[in-house]
C-alpha atoms as a PDB file:
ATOM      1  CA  UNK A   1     -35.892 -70.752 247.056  1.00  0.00           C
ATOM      2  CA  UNK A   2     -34.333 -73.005 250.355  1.00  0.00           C
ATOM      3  CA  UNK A   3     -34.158 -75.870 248.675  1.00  0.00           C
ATOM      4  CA  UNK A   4     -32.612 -74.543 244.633  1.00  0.00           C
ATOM      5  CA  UNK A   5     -29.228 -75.381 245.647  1.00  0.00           C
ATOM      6  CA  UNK A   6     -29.784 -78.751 247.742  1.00  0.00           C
ATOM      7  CA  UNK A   7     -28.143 -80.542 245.177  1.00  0.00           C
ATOM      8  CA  UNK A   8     -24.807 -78.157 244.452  1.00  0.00           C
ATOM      9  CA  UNK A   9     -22.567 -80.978 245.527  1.00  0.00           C
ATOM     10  CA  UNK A  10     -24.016 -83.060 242.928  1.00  0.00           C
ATOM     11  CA  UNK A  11     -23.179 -80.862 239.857  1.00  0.00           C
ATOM     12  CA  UNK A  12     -19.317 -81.433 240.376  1.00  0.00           C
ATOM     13  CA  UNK A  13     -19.696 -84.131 238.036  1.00  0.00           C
ATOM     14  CA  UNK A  14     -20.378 -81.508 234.995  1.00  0.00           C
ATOM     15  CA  UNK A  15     -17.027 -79.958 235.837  1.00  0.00           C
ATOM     16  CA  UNK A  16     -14.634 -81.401 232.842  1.00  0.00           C
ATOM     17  CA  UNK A  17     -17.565 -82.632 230.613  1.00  0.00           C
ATOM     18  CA  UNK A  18     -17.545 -78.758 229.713  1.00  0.00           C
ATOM     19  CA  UNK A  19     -20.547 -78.033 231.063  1.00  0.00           C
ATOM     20  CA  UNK A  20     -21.729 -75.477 233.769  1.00  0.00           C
ATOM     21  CA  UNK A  21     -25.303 -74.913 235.449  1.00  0.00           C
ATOM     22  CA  UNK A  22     -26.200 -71.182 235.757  1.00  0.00           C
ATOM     23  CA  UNK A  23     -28.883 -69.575 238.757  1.00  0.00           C
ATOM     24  CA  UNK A  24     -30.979 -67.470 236.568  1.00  0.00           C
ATOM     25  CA  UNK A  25     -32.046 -64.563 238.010  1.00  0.00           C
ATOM     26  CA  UNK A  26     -33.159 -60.317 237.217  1.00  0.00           C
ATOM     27  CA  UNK A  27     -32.242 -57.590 238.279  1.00  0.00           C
ATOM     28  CA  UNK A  28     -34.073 -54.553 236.919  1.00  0.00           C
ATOM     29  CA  UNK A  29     -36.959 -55.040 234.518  1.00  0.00           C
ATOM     30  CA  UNK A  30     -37.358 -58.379 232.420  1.00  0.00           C
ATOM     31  CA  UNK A  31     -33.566 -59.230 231.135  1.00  0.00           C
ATOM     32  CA  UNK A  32     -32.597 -62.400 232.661  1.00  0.00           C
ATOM     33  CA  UNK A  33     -28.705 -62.595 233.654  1.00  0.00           C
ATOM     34  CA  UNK A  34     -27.100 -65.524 235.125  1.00  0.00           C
ATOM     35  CA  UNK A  35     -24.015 -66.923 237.303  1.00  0.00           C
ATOM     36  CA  UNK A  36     -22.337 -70.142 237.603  1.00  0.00           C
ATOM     37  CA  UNK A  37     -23.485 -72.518 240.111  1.00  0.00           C
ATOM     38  CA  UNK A  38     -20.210 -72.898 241.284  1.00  0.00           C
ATOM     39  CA  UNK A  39     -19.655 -69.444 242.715  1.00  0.00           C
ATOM     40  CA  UNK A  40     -23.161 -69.695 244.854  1.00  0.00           C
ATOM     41  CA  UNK A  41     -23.425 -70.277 248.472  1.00  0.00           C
ATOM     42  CA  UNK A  42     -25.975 -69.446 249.280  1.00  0.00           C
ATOM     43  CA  UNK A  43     -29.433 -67.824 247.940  1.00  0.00           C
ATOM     44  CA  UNK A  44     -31.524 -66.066 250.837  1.00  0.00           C
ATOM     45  CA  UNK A  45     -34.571 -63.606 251.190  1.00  0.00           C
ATOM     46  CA  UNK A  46     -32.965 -60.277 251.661  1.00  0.00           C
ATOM     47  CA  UNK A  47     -31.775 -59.954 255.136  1.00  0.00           C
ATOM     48  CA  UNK A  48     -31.708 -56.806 257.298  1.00  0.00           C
ATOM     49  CA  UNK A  49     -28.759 -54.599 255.893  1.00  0.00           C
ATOM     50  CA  UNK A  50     -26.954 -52.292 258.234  1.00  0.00           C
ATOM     51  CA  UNK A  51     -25.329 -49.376 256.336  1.00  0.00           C
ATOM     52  CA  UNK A  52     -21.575 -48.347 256.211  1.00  0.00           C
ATOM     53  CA  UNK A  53     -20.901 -45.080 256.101  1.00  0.00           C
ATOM     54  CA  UNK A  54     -18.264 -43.935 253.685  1.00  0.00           C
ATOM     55  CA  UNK A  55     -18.916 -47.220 251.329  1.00  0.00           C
ATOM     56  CA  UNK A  56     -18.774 -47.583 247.944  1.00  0.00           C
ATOM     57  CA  UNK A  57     -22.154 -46.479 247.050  1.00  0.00           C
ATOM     58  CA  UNK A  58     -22.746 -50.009 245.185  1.00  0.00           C
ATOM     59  CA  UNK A  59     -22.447 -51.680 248.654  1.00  0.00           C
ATOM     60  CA  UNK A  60     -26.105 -51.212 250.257  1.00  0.00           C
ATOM     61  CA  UNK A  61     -24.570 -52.188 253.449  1.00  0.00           C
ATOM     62  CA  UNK A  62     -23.515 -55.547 255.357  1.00  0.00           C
ATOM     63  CA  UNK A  63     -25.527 -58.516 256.709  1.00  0.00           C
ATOM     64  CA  UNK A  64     -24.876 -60.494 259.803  1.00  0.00           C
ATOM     65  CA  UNK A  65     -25.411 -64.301 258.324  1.00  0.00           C
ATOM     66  CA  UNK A  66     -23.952 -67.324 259.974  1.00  0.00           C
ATOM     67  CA  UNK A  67     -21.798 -65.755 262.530  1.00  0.00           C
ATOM     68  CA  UNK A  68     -20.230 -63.414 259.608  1.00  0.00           C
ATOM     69  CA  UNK A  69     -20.282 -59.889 258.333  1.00  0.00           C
ATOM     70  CA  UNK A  70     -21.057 -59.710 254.690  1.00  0.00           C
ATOM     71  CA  UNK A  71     -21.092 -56.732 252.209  1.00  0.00           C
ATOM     72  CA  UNK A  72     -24.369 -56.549 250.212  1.00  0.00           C
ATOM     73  CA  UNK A  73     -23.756 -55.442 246.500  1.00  0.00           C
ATOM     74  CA  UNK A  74     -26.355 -53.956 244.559  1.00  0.00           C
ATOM     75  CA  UNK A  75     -26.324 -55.949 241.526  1.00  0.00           C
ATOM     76  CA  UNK A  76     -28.337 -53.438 239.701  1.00  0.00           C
ATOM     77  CA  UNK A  77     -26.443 -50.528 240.657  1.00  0.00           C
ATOM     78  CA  UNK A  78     -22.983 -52.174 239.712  1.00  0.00           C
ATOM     79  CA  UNK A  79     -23.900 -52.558 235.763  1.00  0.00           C
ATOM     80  CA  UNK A  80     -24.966 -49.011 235.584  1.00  0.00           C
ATOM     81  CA  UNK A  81     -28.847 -49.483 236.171  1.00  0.00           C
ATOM     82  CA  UNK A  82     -30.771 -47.442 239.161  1.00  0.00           C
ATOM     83  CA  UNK A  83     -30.650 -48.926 242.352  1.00  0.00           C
ATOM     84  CA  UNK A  84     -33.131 -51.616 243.997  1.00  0.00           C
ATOM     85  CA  UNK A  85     -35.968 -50.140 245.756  1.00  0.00           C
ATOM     86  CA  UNK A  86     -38.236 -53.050 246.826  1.00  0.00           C
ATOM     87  CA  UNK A  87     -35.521 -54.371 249.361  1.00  0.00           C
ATOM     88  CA  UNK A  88     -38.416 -56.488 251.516  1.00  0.00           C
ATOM     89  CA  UNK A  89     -39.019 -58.699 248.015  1.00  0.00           C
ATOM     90  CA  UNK A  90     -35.901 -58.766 247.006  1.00  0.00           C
ATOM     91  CA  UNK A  91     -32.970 -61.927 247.105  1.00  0.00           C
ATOM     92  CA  UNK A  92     -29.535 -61.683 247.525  1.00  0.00           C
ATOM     93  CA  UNK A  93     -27.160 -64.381 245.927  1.00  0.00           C
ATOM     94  CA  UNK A  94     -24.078 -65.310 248.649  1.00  0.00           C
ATOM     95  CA  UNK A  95     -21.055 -65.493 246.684  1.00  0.00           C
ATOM     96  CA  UNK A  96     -17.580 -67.167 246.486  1.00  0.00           C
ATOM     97  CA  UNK A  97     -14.843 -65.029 244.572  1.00  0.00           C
ATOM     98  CA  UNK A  98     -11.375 -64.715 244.877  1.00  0.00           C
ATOM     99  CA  UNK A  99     -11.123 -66.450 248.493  1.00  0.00           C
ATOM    100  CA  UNK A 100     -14.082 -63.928 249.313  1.00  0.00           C
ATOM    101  CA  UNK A 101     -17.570 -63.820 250.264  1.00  0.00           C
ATOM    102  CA  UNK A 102     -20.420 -61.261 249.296  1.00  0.00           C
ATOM    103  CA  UNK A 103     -23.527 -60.811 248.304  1.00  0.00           C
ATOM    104  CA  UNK A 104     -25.480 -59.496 245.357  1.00  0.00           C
ATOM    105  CA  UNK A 105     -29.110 -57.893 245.900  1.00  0.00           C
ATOM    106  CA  UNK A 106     -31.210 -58.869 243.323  1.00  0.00           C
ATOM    107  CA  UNK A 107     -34.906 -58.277 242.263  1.00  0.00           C
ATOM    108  CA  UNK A 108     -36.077 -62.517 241.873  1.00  0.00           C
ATOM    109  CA  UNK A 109     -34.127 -65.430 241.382  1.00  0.00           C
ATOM    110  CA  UNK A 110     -35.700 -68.244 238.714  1.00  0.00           C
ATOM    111  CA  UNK A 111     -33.867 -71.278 238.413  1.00  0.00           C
ATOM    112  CA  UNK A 112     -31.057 -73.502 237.665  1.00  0.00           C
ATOM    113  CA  UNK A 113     -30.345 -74.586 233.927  1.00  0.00           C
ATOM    114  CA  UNK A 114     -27.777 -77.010 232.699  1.00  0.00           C
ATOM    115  CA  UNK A 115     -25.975 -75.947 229.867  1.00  0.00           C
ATOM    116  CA  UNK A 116     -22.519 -76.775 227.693  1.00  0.00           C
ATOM    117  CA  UNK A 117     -19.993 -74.159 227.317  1.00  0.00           C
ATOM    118  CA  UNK A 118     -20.022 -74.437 223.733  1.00  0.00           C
ATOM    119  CA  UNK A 119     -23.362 -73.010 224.123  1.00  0.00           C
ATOM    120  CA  UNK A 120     -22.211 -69.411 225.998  1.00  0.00           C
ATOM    121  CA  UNK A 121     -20.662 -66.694 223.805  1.00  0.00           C
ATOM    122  CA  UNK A 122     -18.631 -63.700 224.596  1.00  0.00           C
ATOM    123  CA  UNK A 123     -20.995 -60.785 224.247  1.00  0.00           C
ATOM    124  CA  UNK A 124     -21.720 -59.068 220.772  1.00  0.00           C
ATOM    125  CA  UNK A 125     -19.711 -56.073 220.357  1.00  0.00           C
ATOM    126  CA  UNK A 126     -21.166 -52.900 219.631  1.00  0.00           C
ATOM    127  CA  UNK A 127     -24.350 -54.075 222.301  1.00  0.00           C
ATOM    128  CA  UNK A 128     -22.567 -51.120 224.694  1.00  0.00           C
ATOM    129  CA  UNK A 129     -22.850 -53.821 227.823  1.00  0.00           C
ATOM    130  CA  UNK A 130     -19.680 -56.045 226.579  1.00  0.00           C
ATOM    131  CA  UNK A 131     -17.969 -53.490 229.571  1.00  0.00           C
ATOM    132  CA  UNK A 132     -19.851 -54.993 232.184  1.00  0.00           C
ATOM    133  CA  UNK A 133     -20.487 -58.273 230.752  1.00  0.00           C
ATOM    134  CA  UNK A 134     -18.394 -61.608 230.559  1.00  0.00           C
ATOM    135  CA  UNK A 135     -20.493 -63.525 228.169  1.00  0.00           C
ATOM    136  CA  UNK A 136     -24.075 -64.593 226.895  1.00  0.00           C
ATOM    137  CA  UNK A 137     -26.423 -67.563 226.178  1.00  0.00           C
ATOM    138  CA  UNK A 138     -30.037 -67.987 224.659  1.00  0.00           C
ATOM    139  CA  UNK A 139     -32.375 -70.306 227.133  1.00  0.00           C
ATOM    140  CA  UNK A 140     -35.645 -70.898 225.202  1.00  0.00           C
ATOM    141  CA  UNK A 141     -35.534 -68.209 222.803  1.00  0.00           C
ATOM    142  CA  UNK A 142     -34.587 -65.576 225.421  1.00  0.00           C
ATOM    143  CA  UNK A 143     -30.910 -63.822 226.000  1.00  0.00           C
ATOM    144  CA  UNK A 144     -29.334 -64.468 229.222  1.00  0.00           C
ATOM    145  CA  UNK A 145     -26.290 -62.111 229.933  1.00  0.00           C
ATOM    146  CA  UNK A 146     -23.621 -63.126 232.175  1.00  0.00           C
ATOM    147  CA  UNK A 147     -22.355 -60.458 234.482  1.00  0.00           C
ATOM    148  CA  UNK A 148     -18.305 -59.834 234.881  1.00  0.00           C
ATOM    149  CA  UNK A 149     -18.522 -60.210 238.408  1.00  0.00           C
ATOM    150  CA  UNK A 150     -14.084 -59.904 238.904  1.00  0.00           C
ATOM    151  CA  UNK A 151     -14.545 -56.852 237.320  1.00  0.00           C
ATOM    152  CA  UNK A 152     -17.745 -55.292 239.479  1.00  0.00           C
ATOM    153  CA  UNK A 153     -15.543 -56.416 242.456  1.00  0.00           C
ATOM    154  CA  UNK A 154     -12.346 -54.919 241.168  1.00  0.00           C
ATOM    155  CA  UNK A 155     -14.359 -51.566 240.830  1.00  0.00           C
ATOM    156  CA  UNK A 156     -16.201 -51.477 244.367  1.00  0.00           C
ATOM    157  CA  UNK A 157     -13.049 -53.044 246.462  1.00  0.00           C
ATOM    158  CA  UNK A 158      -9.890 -52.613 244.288  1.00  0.00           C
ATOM    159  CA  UNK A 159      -7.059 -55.238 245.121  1.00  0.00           C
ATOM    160  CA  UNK A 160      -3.697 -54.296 244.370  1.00  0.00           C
ATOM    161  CA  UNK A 161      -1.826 -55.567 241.487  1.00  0.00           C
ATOM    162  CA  UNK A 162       1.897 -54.295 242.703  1.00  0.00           C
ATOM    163  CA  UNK A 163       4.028 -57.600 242.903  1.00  0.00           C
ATOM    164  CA  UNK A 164       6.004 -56.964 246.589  1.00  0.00           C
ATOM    165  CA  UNK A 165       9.197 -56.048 246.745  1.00  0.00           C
ATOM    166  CA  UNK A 166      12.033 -58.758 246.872  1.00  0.00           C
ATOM    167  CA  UNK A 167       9.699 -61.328 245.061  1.00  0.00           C
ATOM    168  CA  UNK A 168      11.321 -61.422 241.681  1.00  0.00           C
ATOM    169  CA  UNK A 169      14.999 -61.052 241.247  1.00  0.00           C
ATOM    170  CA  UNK A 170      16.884 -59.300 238.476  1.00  0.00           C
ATOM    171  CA  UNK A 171      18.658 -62.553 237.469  1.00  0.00           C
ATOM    172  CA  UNK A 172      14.817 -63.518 237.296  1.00  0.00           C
ATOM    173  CA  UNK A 173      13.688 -60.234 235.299  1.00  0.00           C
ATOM    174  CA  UNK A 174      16.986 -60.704 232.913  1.00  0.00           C
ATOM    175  CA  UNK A 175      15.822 -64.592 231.675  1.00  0.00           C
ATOM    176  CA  UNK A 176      12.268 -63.558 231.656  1.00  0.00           C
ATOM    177  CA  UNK A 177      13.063 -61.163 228.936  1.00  0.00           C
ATOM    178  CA  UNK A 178      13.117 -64.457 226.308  1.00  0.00           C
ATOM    179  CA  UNK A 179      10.011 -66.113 227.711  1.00  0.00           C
ATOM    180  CA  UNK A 180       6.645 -65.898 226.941  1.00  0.00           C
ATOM    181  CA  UNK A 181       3.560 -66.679 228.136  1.00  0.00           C
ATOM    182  CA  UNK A 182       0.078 -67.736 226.857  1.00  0.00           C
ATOM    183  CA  UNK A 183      -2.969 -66.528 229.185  1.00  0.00           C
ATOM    184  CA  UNK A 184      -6.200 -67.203 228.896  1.00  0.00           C
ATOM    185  CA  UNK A 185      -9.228 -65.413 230.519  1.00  0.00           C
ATOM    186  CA  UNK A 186     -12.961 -64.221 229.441  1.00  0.00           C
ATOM    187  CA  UNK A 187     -12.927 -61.571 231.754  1.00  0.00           C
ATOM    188  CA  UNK A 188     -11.181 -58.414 230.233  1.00  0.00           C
ATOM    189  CA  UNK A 189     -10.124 -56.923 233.797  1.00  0.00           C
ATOM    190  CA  UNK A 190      -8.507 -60.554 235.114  1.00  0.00           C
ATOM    191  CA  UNK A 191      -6.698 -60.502 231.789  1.00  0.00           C
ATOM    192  CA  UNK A 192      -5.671 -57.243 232.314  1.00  0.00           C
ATOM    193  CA  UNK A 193      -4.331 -57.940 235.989  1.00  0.00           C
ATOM    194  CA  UNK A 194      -2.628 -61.184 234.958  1.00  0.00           C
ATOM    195  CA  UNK A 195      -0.935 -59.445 231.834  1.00  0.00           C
ATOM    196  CA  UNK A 196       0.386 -56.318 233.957  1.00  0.00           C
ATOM    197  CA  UNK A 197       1.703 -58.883 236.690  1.00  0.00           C
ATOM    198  CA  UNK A 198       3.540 -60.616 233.770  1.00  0.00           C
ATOM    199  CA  UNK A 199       5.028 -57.925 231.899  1.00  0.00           C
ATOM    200  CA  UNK A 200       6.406 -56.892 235.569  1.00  0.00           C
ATOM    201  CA  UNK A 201       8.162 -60.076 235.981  1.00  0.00           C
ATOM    202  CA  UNK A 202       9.579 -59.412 232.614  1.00  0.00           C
ATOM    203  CA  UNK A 203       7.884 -62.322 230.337  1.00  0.00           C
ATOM    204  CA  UNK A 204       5.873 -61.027 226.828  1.00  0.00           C
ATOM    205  CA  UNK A 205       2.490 -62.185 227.469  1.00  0.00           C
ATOM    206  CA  UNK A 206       0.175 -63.237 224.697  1.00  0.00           C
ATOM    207  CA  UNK A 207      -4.088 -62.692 225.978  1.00  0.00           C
ATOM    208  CA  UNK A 208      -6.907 -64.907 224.337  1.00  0.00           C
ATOM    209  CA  UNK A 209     -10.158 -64.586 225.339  1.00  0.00           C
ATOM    210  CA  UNK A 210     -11.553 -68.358 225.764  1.00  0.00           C
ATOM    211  CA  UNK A 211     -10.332 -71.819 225.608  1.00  0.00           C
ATOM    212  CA  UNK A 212     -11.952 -72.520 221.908  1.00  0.00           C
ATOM    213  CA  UNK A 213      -9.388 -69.401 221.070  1.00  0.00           C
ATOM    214  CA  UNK A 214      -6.396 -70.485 222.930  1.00  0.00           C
ATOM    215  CA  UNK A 215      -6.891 -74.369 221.524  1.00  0.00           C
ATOM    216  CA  UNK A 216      -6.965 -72.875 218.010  1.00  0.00           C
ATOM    217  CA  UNK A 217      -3.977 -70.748 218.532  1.00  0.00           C
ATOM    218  CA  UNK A 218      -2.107 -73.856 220.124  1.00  0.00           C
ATOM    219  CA  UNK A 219      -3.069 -76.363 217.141  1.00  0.00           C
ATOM    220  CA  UNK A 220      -2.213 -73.758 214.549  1.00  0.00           C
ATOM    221  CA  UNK A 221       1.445 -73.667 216.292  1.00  0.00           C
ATOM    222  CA  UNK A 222       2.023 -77.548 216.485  1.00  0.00           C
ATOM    223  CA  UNK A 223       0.417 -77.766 212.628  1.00  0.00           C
ATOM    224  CA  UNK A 224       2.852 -75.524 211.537  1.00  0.00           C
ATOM    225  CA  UNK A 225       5.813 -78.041 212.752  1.00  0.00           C
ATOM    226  CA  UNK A 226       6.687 -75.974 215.451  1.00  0.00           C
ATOM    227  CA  UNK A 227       7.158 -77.170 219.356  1.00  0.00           C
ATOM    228  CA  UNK A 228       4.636 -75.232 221.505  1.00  0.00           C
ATOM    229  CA  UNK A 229       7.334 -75.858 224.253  1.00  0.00           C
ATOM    230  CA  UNK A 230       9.785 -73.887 221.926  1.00  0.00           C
ATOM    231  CA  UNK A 231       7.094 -70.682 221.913  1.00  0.00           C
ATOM    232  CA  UNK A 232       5.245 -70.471 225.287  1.00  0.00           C
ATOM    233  CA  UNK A 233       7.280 -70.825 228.179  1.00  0.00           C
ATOM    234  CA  UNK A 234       3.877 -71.697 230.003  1.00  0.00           C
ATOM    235  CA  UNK A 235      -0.174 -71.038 229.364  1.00  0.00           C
ATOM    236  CA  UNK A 236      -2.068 -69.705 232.582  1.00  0.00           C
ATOM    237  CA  UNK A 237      -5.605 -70.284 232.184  1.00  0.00           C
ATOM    238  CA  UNK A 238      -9.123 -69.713 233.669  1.00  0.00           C
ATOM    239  CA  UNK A 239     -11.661 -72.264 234.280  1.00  0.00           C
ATOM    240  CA  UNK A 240     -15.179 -70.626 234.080  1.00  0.00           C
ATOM    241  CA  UNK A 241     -14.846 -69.384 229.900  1.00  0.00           C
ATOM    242  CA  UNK A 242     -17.650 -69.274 226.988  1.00  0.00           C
ATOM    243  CA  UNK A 243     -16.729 -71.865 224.368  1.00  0.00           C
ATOM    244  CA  UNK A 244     -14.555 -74.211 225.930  1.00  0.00           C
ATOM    245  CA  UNK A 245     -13.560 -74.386 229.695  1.00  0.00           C
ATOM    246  CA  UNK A 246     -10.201 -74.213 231.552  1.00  0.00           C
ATOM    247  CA  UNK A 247     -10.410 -77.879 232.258  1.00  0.00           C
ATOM    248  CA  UNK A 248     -11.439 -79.173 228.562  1.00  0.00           C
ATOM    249  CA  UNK A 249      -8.779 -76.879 227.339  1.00  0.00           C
ATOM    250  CA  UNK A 250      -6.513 -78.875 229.474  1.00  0.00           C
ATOM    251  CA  UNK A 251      -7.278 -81.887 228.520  1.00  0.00           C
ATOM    252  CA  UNK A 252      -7.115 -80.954 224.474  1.00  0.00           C
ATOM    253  CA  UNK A 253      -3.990 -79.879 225.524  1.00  0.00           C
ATOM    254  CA  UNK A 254      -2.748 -83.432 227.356  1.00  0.00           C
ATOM    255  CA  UNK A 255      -4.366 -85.145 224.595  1.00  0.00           C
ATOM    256  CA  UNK A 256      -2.504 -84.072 221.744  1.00  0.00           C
ATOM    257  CA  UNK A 257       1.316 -85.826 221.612  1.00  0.00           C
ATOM    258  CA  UNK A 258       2.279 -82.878 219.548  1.00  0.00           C
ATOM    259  CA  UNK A 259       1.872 -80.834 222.970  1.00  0.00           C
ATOM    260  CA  UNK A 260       0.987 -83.100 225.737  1.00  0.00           C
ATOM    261  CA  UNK A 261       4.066 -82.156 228.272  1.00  0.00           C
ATOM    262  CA  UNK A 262       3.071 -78.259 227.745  1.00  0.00           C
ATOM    263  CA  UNK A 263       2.975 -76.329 231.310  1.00  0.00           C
ATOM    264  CA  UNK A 264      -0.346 -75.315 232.127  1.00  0.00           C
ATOM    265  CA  UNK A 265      -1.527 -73.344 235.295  1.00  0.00           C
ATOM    266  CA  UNK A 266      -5.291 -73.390 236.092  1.00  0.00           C
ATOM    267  CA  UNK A 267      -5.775 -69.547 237.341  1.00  0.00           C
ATOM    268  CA  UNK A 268      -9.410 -69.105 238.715  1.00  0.00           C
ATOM    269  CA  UNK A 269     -11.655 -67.316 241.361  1.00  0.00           C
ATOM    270  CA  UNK A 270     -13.440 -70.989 241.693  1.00  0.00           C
ATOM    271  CA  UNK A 271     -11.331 -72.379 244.852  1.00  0.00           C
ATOM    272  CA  UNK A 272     -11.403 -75.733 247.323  1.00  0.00           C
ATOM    273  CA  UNK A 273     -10.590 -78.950 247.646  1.00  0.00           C
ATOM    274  CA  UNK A 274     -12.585 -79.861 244.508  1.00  0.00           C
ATOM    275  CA  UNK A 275     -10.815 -77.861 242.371  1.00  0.00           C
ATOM    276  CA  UNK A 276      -7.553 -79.478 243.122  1.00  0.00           C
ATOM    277  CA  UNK A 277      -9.046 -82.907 242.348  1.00  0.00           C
ATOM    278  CA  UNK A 278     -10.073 -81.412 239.420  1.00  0.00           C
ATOM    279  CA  UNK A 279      -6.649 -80.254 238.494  1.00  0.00           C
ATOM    280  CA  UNK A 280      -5.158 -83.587 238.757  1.00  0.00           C
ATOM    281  CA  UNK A 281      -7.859 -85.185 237.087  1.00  0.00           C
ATOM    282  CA  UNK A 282      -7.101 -83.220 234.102  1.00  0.00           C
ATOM    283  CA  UNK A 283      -3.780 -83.196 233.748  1.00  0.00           C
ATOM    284  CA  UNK A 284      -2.903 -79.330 235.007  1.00  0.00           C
ATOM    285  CA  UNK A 285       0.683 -79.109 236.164  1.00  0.00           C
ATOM    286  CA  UNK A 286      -0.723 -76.386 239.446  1.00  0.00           C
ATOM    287  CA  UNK A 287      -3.611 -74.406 240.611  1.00  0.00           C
ATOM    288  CA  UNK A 288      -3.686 -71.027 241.501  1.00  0.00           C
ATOM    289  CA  UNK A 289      -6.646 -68.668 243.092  1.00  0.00           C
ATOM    290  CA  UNK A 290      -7.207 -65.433 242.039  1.00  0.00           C
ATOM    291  CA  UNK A 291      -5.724 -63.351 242.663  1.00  0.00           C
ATOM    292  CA  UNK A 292      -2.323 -62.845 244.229  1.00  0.00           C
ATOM    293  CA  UNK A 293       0.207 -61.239 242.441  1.00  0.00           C
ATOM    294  CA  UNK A 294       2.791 -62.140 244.422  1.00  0.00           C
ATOM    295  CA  UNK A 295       1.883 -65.811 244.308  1.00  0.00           C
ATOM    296  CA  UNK A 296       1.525 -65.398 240.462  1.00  0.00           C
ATOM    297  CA  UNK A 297       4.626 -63.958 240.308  1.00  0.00           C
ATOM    298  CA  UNK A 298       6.482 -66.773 242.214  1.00  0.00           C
ATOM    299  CA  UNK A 299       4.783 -69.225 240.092  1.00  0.00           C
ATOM    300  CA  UNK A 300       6.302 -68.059 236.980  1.00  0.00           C
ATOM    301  CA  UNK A 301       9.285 -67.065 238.333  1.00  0.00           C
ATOM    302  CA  UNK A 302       9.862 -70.552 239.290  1.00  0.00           C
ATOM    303  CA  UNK A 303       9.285 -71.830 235.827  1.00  0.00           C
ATOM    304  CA  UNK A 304      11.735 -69.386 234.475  1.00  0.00           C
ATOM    305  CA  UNK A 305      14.484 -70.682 236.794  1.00  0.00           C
ATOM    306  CA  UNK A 306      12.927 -74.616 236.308  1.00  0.00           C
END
């Protein structure tokens, strides 16, 4: 396992192609689940763990790696499944979420696959794992389930979603009242903390699940002769989504005369330098990292007083 993600640096070409490479790996039993390259640091033998006491039970305790502290998650435990007992075997995947680092304990980790959005789905309803899940794939014949990590992290270390006082104005709050706002996330809980944020500014907000969904919705609006300008104020999107990505979505978007000067704000837990290249290379008017309601706030606020 050193050497599977020698090459990460590499894959930022696949970024606005709408693809995505995915570390496969299990964490209980045979069901394969995967995460985006992109959100991997690291991928180690399981460390020693020190315990906390008082932690979320999820959190199997904290590892000393490269002069840091870093909480160890259970992956196992944190979609409902008993907890890892073979710690000596087992991996744990370093992270990169929402200008944080952890790690998840896993049972094995398999490999890296390249794959095309259009090729990940959001889960099938009814399955009773859509609640933990973000999306799913098929990789030679077998499911793959991709885990709703925002949400297992909004669970085990809450963040708060109260904009600060003195951030929005009531002259703000009184013009907001005749905006609204197109967001776009796969992950329910992100669109749920995006959506509250919004509705506390004052804007109606409008939630699709993907960027297939959202590019629909837009083309139906411009087809039917009216100015997408006219009926969202702004559309706040993610970049990692099944279907079609934050970036492809944004470039549908700059692509199409009808709508090509439409405000969009790229809204993701992926963060760096190379996302802001990325943002520019696409056409996005801003980029924002998970997530800060305050700086959310600001953001739209300023377009409401633009």
């Amino acid at each position: 396992m050193a050497g599977v993600l020698d090459s990460v640096n590499q894959r930022t070409q696949l970024v606005g192609q709408n693809r995505l490479e995915l570390l496969l790996f299990r964490v209980n039993g045979k069901q394969v689940y995967g995460i985006n390259v992109f959100k991997v640091k690291e991928v180690l033998q399981c460390p020693k763990l020190t315990i906390l006491p008082g932690s979320n039970p999820v959190v199997r305790g904290v590892a000393h790696i490269r002069s840091g502290t870093i909480p160890i998650m259970d992956m196992s435990m944190a979609t409902g499944n008993q907890p890892l007992k073979d710690l000596t075997n087992a991996f744990v995947i370093i992270t990169e979420y929402n200008l944080k680092t952890q790690g998840f304990l896993v049972a094995g980790v398999e490999r890296i696959i390249n794959m095309n959005w259009g090729d990940i789905h959001p889960p099938p309803k009814g399955t009773g794992k859509e609640h933990y899940l973000t999306a799913v794939t098929e990789v030679e014949k077998n499911l793959v389930e991709i885990i709703d990590v925002e949400k297992i992290l909004a669970e085990v270390s809450p963040i708060s979603e109260e904009i600060s006082e003195g951030v929005i104005t009531e002259e703000v709050q009184q013009k907001a009242r005749e905006r609204k706002v197109l967001i776009v996330d796969d992950s329910k809980i992100a669109r749920k903390q995006v959506t509250r944020c919004l509705e506390n500014v004052g804007v109606e907000v409008v939630a699709l699940n993907d960027g297939m969904q959202a590019w629909k919705h837009l083309e139906a609006i411009a087809e039917s002769g009216e100015n997408v300008n006219d009926h969202y104020m702004m559309m706040i999107s993610d970049i990692e989504m099944p279907e079609m990505d934050g970036y492809t979505l944004t470039t549908q978007v700059r692509s199409d005369s009808r709508m090509s000067n439409f405000f969009v704000v790229l809204h993701s837990s992926l963060s760096g330098v190379f996302n802001k290249a990325m943002v520019e290379k696409v056409g996005a008017d801003d980029f924002i990292a998970k997530f800060d309601p305050d700086i959310l706030a600001e953001r739209v606020a300023s377009r409401i007083n633009a």
